[in-house]
C-alpha atoms as a PDB file:
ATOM      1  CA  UNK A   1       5.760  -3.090 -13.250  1.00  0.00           C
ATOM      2  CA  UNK A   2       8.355  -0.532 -11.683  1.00  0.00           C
ATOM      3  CA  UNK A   3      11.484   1.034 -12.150  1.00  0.00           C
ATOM      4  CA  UNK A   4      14.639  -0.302 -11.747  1.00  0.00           C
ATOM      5  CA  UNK A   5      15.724   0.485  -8.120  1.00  0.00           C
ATOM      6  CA  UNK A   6      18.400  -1.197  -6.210  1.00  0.00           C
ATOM      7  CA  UNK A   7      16.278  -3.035  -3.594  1.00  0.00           C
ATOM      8  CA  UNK A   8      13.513  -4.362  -6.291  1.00  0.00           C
ATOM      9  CA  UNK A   9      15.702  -7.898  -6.639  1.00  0.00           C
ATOM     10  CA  UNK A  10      13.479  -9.209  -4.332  1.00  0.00           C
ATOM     11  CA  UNK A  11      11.170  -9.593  -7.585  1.00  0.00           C
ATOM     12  CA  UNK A  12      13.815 -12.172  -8.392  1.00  0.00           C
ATOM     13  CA  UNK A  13      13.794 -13.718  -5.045  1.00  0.00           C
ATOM     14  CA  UNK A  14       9.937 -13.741  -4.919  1.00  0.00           C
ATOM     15  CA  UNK A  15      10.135 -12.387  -1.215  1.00  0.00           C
ATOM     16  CA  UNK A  16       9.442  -8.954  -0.219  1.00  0.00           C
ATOM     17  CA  UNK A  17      12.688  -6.375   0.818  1.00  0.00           C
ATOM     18  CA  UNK A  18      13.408  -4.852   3.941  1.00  0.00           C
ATOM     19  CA  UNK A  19      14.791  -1.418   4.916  1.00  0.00           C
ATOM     20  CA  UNK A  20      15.777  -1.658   9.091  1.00  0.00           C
ATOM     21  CA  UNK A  21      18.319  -0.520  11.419  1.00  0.00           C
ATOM     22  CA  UNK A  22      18.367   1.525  14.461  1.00  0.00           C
ATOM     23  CA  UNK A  23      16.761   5.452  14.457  1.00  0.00           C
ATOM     24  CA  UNK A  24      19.992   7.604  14.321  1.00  0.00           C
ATOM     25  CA  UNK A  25      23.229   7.355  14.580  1.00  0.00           C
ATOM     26  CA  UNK A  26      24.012   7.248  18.463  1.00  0.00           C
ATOM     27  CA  UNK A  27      27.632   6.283  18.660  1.00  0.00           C
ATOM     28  CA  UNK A  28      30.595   4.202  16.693  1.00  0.00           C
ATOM     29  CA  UNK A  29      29.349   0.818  17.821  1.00  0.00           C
ATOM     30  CA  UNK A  30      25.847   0.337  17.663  1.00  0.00           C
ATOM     31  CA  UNK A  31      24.926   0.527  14.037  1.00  0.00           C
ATOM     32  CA  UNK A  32      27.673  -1.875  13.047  1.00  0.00           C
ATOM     33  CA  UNK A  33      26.142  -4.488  15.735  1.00  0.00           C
ATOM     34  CA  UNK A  34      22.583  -4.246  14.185  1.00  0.00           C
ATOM     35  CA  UNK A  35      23.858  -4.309  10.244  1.00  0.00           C
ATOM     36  CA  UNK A  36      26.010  -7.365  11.052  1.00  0.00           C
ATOM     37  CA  UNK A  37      23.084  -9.274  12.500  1.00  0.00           C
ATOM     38  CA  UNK A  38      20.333  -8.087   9.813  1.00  0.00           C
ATOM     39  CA  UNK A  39      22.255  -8.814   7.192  1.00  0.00           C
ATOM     40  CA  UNK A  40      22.891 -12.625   8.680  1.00  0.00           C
ATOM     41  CA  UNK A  41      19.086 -12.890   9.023  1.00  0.00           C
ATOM     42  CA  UNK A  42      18.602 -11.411   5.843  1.00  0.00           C
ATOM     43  CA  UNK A  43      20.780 -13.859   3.886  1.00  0.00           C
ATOM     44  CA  UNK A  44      19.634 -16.718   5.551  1.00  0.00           C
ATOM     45  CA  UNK A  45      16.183 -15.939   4.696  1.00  0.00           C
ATOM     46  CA  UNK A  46      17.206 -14.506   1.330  1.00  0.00           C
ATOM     47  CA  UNK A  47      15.249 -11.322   1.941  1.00  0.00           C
ATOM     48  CA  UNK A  48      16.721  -8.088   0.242  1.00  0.00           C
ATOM     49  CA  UNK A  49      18.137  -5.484   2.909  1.00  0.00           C
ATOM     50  CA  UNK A  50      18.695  -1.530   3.216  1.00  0.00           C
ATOM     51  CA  UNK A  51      20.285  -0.319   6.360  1.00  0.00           C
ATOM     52  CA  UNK A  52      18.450   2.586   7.673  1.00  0.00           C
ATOM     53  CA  UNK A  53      19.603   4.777  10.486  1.00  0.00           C
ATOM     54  CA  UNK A  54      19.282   8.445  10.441  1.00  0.00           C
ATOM     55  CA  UNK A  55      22.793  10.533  10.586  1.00  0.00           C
ATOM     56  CA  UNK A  56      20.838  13.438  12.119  1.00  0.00           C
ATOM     57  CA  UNK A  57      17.352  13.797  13.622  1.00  0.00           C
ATOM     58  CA  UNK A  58      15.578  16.510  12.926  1.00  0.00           C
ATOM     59  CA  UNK A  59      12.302  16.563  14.087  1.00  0.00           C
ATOM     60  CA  UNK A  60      12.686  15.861  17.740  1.00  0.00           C
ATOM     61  CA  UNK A  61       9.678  16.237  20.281  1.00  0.00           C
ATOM     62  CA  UNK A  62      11.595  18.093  23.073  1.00  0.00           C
ATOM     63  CA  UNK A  63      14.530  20.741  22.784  1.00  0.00           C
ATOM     64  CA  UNK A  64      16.317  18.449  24.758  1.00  0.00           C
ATOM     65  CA  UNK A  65      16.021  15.155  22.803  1.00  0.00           C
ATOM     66  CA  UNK A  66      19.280  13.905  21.372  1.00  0.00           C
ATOM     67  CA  UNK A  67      19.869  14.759  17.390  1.00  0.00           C
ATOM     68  CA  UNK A  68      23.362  12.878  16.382  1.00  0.00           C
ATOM     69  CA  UNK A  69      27.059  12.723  16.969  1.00  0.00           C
ATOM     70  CA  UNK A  70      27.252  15.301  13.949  1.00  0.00           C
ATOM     71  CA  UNK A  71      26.667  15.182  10.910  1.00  0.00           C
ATOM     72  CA  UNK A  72      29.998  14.324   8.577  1.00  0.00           C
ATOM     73  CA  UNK A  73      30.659  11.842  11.479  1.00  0.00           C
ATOM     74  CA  UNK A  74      27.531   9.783  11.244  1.00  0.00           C
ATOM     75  CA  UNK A  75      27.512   9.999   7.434  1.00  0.00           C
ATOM     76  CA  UNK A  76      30.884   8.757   7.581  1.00  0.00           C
ATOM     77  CA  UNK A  77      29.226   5.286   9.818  1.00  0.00           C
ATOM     78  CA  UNK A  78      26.957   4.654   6.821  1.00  0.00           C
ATOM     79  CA  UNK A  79      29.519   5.319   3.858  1.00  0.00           C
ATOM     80  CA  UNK A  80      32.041   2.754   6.158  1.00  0.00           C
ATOM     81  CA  UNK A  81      28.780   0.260   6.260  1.00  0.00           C
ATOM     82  CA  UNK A  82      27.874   0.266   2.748  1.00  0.00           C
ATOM     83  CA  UNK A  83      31.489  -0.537   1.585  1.00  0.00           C
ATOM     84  CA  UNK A  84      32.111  -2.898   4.494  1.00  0.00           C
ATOM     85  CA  UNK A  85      28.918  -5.503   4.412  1.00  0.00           C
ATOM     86  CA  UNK A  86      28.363  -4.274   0.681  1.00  0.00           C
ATOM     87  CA  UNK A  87      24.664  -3.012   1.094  1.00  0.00           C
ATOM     88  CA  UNK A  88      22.469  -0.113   0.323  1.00  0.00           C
ATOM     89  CA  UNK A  89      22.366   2.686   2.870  1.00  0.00           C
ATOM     90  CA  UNK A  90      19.425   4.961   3.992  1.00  0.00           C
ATOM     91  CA  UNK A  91      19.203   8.140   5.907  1.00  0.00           C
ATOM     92  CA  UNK A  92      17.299  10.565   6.233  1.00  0.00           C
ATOM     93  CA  UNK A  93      17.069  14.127   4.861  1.00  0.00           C
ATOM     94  CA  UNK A  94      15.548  17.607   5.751  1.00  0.00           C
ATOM     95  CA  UNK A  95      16.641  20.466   3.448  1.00  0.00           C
ATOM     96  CA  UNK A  96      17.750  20.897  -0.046  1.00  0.00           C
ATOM     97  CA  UNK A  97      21.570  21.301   1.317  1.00  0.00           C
ATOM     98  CA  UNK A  98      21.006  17.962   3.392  1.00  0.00           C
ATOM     99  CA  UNK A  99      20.159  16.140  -0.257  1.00  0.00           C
ATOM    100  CA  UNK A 100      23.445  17.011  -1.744  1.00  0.00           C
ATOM    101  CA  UNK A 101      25.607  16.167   1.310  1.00  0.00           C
ATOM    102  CA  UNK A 102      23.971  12.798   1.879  1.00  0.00           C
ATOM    103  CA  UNK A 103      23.648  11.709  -1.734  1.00  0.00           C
ATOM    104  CA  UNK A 104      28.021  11.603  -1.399  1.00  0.00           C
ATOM    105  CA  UNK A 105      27.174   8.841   1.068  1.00  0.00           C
ATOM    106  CA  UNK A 106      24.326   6.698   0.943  1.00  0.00           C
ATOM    107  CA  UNK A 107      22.272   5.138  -1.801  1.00  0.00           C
ATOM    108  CA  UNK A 108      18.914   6.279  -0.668  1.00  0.00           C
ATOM    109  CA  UNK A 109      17.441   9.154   0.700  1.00  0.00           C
ATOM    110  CA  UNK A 110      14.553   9.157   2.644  1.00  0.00           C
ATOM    111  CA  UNK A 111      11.626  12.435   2.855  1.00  0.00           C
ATOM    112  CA  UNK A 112      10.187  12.193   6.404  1.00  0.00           C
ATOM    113  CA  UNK A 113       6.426  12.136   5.986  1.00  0.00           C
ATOM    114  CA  UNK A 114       6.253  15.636   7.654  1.00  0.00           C
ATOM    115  CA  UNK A 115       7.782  16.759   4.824  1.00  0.00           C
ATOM    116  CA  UNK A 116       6.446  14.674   1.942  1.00  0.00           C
ATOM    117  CA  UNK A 117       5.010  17.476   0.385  1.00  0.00           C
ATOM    118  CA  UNK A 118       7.641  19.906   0.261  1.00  0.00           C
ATOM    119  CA  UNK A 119       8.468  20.670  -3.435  1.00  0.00           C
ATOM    120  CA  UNK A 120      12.160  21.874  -3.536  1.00  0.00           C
ATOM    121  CA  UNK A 121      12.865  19.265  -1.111  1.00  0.00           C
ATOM    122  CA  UNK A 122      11.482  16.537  -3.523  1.00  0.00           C
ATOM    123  CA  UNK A 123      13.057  18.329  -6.411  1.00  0.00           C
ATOM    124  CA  UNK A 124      16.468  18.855  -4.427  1.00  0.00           C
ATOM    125  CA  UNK A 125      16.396  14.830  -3.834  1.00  0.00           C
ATOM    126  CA  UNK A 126      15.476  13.306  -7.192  1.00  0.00           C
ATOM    127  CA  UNK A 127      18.694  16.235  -8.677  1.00  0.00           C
ATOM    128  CA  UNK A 128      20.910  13.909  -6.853  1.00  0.00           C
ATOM    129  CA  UNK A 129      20.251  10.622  -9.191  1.00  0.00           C
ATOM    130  CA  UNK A 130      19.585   8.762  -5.705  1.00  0.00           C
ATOM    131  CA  UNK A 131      16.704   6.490  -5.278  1.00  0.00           C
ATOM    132  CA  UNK A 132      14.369   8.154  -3.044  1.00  0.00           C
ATOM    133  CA  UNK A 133      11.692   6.901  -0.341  1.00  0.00           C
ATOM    134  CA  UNK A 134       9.022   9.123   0.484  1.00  0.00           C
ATOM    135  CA  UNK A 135       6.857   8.514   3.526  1.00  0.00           C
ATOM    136  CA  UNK A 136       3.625   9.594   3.691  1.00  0.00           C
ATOM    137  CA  UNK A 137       2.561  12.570   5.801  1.00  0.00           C
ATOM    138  CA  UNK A 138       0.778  11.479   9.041  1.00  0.00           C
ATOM    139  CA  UNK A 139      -1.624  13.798   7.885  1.00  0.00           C
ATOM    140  CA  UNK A 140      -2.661  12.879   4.056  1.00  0.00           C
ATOM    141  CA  UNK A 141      -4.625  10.188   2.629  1.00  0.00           C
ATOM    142  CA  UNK A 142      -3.150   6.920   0.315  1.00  0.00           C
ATOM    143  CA  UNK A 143      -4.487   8.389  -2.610  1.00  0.00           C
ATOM    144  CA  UNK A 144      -2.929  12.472  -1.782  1.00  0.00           C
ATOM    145  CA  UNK A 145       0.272  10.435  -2.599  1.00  0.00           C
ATOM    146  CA  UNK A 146      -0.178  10.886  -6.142  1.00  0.00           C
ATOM    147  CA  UNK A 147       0.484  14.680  -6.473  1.00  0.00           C
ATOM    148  CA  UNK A 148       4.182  13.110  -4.346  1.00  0.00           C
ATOM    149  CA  UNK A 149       4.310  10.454  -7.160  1.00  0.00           C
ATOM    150  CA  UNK A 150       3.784  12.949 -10.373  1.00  0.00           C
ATOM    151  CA  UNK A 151       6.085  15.685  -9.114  1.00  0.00           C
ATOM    152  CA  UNK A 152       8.762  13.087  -8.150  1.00  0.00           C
ATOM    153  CA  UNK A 153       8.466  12.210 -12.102  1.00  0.00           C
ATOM    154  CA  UNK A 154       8.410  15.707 -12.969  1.00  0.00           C
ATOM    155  CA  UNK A 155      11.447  16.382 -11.461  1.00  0.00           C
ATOM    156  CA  UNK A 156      12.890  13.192 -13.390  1.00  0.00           C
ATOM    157  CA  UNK A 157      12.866  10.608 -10.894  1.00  0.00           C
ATOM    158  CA  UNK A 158      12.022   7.296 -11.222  1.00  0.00           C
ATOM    159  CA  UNK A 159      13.495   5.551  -8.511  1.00  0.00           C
ATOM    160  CA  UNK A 160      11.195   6.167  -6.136  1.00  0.00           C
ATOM    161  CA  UNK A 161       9.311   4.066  -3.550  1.00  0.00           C
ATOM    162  CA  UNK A 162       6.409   5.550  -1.492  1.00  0.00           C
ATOM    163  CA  UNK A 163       6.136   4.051   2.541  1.00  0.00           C
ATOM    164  CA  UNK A 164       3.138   3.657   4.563  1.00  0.00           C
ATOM    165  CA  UNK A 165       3.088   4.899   8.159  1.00  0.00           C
ATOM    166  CA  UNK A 166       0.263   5.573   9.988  1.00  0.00           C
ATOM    167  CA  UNK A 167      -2.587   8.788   9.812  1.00  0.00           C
ATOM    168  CA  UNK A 168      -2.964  10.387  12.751  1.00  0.00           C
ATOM    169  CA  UNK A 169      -5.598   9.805  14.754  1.00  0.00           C
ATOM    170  CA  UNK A 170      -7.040  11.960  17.050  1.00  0.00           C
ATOM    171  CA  UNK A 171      -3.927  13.733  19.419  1.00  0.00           C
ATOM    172  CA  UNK A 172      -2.113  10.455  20.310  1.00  0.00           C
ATOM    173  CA  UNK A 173      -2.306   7.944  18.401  1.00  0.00           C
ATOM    174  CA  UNK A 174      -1.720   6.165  14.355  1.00  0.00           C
ATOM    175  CA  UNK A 175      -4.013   4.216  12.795  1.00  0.00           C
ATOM    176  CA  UNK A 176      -2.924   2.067   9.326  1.00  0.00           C
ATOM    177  CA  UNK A 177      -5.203   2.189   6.439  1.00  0.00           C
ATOM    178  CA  UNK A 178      -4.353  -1.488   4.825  1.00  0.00           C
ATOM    179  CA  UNK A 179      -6.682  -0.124   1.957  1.00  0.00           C
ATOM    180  CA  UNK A 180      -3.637   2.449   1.455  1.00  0.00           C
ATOM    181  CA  UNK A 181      -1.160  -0.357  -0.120  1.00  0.00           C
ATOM    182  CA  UNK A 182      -2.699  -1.049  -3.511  1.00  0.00           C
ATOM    183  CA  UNK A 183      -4.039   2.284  -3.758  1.00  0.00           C
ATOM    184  CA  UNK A 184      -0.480   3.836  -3.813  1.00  0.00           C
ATOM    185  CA  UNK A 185       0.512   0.868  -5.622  1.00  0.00           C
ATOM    186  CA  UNK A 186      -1.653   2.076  -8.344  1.00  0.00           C
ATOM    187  CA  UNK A 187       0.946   4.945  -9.034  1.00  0.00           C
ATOM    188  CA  UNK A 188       3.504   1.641 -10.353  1.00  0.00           C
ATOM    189  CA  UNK A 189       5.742   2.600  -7.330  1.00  0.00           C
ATOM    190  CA  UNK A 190       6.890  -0.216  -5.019  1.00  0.00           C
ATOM    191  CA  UNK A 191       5.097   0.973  -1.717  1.00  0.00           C
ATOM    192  CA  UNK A 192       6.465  -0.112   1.631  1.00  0.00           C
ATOM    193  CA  UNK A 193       5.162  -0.344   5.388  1.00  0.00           C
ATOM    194  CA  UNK A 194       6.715   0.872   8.319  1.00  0.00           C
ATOM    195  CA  UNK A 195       5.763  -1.130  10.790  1.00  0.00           C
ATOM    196  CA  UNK A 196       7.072   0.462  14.178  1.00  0.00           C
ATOM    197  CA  UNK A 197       6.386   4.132  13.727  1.00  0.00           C
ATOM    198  CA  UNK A 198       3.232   3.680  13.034  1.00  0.00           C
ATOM    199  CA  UNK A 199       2.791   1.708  16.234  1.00  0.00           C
ATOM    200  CA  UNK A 200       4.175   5.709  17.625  1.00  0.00           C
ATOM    201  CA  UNK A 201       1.874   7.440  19.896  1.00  0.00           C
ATOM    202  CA  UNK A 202       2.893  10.804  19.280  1.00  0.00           C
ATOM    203  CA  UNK A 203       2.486  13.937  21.616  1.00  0.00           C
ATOM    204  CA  UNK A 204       2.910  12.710  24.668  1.00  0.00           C
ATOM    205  CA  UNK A 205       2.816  15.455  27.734  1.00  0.00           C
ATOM    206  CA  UNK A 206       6.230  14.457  28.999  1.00  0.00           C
ATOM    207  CA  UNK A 207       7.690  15.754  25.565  1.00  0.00           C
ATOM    208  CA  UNK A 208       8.634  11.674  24.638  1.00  0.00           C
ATOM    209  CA  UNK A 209       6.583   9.835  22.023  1.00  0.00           C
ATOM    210  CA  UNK A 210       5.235   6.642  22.857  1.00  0.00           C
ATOM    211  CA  UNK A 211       4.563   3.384  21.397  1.00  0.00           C
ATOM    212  CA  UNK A 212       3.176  -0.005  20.902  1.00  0.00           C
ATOM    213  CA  UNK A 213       5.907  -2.394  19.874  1.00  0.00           C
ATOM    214  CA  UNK A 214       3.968  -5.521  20.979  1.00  0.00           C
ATOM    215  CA  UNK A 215       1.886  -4.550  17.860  1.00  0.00           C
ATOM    216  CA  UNK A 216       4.929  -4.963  15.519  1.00  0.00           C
ATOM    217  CA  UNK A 217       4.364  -8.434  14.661  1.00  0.00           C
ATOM    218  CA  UNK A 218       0.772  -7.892  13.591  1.00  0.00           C
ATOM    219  CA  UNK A 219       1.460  -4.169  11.554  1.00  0.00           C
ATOM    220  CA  UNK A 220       4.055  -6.412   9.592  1.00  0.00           C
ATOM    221  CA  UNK A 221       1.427 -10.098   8.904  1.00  0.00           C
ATOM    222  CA  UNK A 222      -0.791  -7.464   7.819  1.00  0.00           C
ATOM    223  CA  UNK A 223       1.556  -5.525   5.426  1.00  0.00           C
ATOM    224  CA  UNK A 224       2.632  -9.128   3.615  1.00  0.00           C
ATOM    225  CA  UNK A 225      -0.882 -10.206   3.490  1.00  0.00           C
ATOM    226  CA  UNK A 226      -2.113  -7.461   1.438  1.00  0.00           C
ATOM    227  CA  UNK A 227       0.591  -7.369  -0.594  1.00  0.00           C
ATOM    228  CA  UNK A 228       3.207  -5.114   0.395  1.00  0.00           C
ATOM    229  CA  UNK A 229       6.564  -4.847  -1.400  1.00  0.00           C
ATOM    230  CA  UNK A 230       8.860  -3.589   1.529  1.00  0.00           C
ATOM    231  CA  UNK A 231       9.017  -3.695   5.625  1.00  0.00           C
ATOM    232  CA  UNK A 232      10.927  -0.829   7.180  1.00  0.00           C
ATOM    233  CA  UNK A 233      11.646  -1.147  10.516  1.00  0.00           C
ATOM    234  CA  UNK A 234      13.598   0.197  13.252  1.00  0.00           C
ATOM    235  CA  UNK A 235      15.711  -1.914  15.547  1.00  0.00           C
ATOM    236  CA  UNK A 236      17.790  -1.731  18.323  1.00  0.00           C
ATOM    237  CA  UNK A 237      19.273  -4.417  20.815  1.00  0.00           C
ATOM    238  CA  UNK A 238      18.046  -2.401  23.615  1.00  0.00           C
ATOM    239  CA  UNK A 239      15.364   0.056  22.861  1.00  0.00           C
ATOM    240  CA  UNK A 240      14.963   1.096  26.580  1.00  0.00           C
ATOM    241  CA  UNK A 241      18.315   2.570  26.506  1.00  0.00           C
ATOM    242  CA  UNK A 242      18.047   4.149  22.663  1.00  0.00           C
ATOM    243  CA  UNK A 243      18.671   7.978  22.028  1.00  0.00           C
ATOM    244  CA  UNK A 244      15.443   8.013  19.783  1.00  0.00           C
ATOM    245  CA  UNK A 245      12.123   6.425  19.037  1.00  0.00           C
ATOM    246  CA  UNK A 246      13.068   3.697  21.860  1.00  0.00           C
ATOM    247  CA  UNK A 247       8.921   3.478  23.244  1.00  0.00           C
ATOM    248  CA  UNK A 248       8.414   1.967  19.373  1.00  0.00           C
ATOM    249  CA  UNK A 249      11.134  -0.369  18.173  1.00  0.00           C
ATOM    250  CA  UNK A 250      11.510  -3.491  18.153  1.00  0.00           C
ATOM    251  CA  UNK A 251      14.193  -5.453  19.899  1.00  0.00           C
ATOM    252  CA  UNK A 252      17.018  -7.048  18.149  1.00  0.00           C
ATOM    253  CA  UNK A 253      16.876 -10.509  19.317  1.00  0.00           C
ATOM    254  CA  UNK A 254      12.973 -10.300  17.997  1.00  0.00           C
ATOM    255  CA  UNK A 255      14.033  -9.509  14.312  1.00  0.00           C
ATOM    256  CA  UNK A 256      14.981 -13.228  13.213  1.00  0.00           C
ATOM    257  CA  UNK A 257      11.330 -15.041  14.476  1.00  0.00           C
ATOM    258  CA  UNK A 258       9.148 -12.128  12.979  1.00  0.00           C
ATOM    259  CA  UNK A 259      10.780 -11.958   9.491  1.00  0.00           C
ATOM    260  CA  UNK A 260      10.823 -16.219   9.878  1.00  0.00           C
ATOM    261  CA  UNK A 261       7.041 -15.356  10.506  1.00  0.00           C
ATOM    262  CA  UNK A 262       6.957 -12.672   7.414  1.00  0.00           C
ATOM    263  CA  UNK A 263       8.735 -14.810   4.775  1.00  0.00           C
ATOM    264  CA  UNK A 264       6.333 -17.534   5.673  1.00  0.00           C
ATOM    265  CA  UNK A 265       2.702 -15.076   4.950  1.00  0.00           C
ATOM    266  CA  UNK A 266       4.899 -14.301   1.993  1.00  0.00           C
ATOM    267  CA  UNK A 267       5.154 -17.416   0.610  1.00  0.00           C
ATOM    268  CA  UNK A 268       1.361 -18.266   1.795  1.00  0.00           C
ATOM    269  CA  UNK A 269       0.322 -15.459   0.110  1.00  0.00           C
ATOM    270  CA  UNK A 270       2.478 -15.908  -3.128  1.00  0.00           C
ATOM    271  CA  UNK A 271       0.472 -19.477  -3.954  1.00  0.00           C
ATOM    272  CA  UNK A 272      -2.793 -17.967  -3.475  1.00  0.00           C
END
């Protein structure tokens, strides 16, 4: 049914895959902390796993909201995790320069859904031969995705996955259009739900975007029991004291009882 991308074993595992880690980058410690303990969960449960964290933050609500420890630095952090626990990396990118100088490091790159409709960006990502996960804009229906889906094959990609993560809804707040997993699925793309930032309440007056992280465990029973293919998720083993996206992410020590919870709808849903 799809391509051939490097998380899609969990076909073969008959559980879905998971892309999680912490936002960004934030210093030398941190990310290695949260990859060692995902990836114990993950093998236990035998659940395929991306580490996501973002080597530089782009889109930040306030000027004075912190952005990275630099670029080559954090990219460095993911190239050391990918070779050290032997999984696949994910990061963010922004520009057409960024694709180039993150495809040396990680083995996907992810389009923030504020850009997901930017065409040189799309066509300066699938260039680089890396798989590529493209989040849908905030602002553009489940079934707008198909435009992202046809000029992602234009360009000669077919690695591609397509996440799900919120519309917005009036000034402040996401809502999650379950309707929007098999429709997106209908483009033969593995389609994936992020379940914390779309739990974001965005545009806050004190310049810091909230959240709703005691949500998290229903956004993800929801995404298995329609069908989903991937979670994505951020983490962090203190989110109060994060450098970004903190108000929305979901505690460390919480990780292992909701994906216990997830691979169990899975397999519910699996002998339906």
């Amino acid at each position: 049914m799809y391509p051939d991308l490097p998380l899609l074993t969990h076909q073969a595992t008959g559980n879905f895959f998971l892309i999680a880690g912490p936002c960004v980058i934030e210093d030398h410690e941190n990310p290695f902390q949260v990859c060692e303990r995902l990836l114990a969960i993950t093998n236990r449960l035998q659940i395929p796993f991306a580490f996501k964290a973002s080597y530089r933050k782009a889109n930040r609500s306030s000027v004075d909201s912190f952005t990275g420890i630099g670029d080559r630095e954090g990219l460095e952090i993911l190239r050391t995790i990918r070779q050290r626990y032997n999984v696949p990396v994910v990061t963010d990118i922004h520009s057409e320069a960024e694709a180039e100088m993150a495809a040396e490091y990680v083995d996907v790159l992810q389009i923030p859904a504020f850009l997901c409709r930017q065409t040189e960006l799309l066509h300066a990502a699938a260039r680089t031969g890396r798989c590529v996960n493209v989040k849908k804009g905030q602002f553009l229906s489940p079934e707008a995705m198909k435009q992202v889906s046809d000029k992602m094959r234009a360009f000669g990609c077919e690695n591609f996955m397509l996440t799900e993560r919120g519309t917005t809804f009036g000034y402040q707040d996401l809502v999650v259009d379950f309707r929007g997993v098999p429709t997106m699925q209908y483009n033969r793309v593995p389609v994936v739900v992020d379940i914390t930032h779309s739990l974001q309440q965005p545009n806050q007056s004190a310049g810091v975007t909230g959240g709703r992280p005691d949500m998290i465990e229903t956004m993800g029973r929801a995404a298995i029991a329609v069908g989903a293919d991937g979670i994505f998720m951020e983490t962090h083993p203190d989110p109060g004291r994060a450098k970004s996206d903190g108000a929305n992410m979901l505690r460390l020590d919480l990780a292992e009882p909701l994906l216990e919870h997830l691979v169990a709808i899975r397999q519910t849903v699996k002998n339906l």
